[in-house]
Structures are given as structure tokens and as C-alpha cells.
N, C-alpha and C. Protein backbone atom coordinates (compact mmCIF):
# COMPACT_ATOMS: atom_id res chain seq x y z
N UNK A 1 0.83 -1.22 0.00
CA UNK A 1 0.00 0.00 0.00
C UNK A 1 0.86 1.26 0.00
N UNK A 2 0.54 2.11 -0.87
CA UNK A 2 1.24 3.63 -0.89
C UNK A 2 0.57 4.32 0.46
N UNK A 3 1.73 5.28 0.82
CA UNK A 3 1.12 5.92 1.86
C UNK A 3 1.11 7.47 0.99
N UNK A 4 0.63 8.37 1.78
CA UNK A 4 0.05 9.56 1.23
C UNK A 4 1.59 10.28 0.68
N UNK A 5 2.46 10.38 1.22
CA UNK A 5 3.61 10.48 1.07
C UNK A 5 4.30 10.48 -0.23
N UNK A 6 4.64 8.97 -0.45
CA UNK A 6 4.58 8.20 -1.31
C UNK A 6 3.77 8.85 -2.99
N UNK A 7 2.40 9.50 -2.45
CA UNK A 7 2.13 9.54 -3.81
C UNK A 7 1.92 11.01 -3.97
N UNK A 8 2.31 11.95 -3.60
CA UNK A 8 2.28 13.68 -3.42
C UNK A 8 3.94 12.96 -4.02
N UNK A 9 4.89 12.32 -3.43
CA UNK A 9 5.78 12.21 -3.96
C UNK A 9 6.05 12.29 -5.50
N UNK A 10 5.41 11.18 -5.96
CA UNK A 10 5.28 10.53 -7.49
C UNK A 10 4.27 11.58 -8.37
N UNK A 11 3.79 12.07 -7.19
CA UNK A 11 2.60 13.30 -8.19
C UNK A 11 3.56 14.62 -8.73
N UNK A 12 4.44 15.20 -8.01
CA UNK A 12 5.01 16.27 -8.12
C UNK A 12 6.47 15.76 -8.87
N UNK A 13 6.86 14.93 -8.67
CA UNK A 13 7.87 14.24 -9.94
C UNK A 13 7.21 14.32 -11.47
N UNK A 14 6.29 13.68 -11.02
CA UNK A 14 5.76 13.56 -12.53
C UNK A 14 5.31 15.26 -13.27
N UNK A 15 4.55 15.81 -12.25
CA UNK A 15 4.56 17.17 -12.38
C UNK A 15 6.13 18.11 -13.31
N UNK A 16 6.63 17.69 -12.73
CA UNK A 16 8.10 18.51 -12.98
C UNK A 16 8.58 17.68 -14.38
N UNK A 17 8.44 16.59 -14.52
CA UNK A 17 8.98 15.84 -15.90
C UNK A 17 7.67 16.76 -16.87
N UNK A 18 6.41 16.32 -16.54
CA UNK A 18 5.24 17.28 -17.59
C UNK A 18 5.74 18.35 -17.91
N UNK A 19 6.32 19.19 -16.57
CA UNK A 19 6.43 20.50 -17.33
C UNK A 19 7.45 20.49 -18.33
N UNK A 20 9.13 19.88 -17.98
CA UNK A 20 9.74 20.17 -18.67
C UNK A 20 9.11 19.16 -20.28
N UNK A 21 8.95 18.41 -19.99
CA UNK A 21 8.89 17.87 -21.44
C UNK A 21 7.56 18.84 -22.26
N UNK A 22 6.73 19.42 -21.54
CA UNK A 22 5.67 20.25 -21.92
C UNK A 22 6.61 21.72 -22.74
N UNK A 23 7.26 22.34 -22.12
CA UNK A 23 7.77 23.13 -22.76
C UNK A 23 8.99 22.99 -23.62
N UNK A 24 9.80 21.67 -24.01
CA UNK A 24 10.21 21.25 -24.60
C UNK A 24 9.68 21.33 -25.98
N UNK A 25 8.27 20.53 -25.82
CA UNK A 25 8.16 19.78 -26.86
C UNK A 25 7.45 21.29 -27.42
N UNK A 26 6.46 22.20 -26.75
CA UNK A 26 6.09 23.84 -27.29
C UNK A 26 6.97 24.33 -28.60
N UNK A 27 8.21 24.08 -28.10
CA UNK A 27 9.47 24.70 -28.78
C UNK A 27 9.35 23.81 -30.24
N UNK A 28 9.62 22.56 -29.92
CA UNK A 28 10.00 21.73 -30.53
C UNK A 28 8.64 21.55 -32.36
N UNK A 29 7.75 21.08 -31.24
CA UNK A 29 6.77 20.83 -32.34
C UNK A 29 5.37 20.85 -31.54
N UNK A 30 4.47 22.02 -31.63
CA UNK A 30 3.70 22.28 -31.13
C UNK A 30 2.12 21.61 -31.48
N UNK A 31 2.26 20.95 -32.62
CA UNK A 31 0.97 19.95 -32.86
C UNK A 31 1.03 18.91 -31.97
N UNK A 32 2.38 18.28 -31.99
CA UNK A 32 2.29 17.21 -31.35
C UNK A 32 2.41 17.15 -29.80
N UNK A 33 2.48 18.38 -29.13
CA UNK A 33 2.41 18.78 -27.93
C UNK A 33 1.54 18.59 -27.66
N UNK A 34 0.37 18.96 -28.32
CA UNK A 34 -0.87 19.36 -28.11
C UNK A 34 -1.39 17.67 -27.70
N UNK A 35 -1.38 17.50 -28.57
CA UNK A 35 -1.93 15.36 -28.87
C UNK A 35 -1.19 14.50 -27.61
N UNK A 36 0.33 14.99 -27.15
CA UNK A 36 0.42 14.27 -25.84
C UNK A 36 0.15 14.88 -24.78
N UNK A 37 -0.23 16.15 -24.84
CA UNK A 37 -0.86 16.83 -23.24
C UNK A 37 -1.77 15.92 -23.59
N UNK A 38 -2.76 15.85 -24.17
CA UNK A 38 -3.80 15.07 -23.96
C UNK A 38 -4.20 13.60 -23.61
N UNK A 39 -2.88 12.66 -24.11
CA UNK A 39 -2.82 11.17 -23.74
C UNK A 39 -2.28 11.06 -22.30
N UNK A 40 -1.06 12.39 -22.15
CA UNK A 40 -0.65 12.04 -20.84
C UNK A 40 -1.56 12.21 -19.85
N UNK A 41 -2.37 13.17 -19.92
CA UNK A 41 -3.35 13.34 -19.04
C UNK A 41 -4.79 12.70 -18.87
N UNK A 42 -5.01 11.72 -19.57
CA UNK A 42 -5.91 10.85 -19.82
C UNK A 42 -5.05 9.03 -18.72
N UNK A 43 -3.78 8.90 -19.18
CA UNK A 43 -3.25 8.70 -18.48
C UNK A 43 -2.44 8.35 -17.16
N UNK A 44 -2.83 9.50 -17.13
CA UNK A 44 -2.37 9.92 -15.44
C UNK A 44 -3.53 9.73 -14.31
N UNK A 45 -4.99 9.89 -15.24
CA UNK A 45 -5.74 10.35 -13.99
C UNK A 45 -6.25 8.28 -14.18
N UNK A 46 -5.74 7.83 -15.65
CA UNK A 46 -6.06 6.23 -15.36
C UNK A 46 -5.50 5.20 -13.90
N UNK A 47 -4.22 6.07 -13.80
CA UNK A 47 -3.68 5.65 -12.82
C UNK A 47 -4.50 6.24 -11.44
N UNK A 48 -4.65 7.34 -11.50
CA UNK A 48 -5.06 7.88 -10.33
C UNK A 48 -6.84 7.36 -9.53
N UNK A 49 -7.22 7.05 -10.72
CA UNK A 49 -8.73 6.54 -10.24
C UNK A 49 -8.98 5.23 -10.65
């Protein structure tokens, strides 16, 4: 079992990888930014609920 800890932990990691790869990819190629904000965050909340 995760304790609360544990997942504020893994939440704000992941937070900080989103952002940078979020403004990475802005730069980079902004269609396809668009299309993985959206899987990652479909994603994320699969895990979460």
C-alpha cells in the first residue's frame, strides 16, 4: 500500500517531468504537444482513479 507520502511524492515528480517535457516539446513541435498533453493526461488520472 502507498502511503500519502509516497504519492504527493510521485505526483510532483511527474509534475516537474510534464512541465519540462511540456515546454520542450512547445518549442519543438507544437501539434504534437498538443496530442500528448492530452494522452498524458488521460493517463495519469487512469492511474489515479
Amino acid at each position: 500500500m502507498f502511503g500519502v507520502g509516497v504519492v504527493r511524492e510521485k505526483f510532483i515528480s511527474f509534475i516537474k517531468l510534464f512541465k519540462n517535457y511540456f515546454f520542450t516539446a512547445i518549442v519543438k513541435n507544437p501539434i504534437q504537444n498538443i496530442v500528448n498533453v492530452y494522452a498524458y493526461r488521460h493517463y495519469y488520472y487512469e492511474i489515479l482513479y
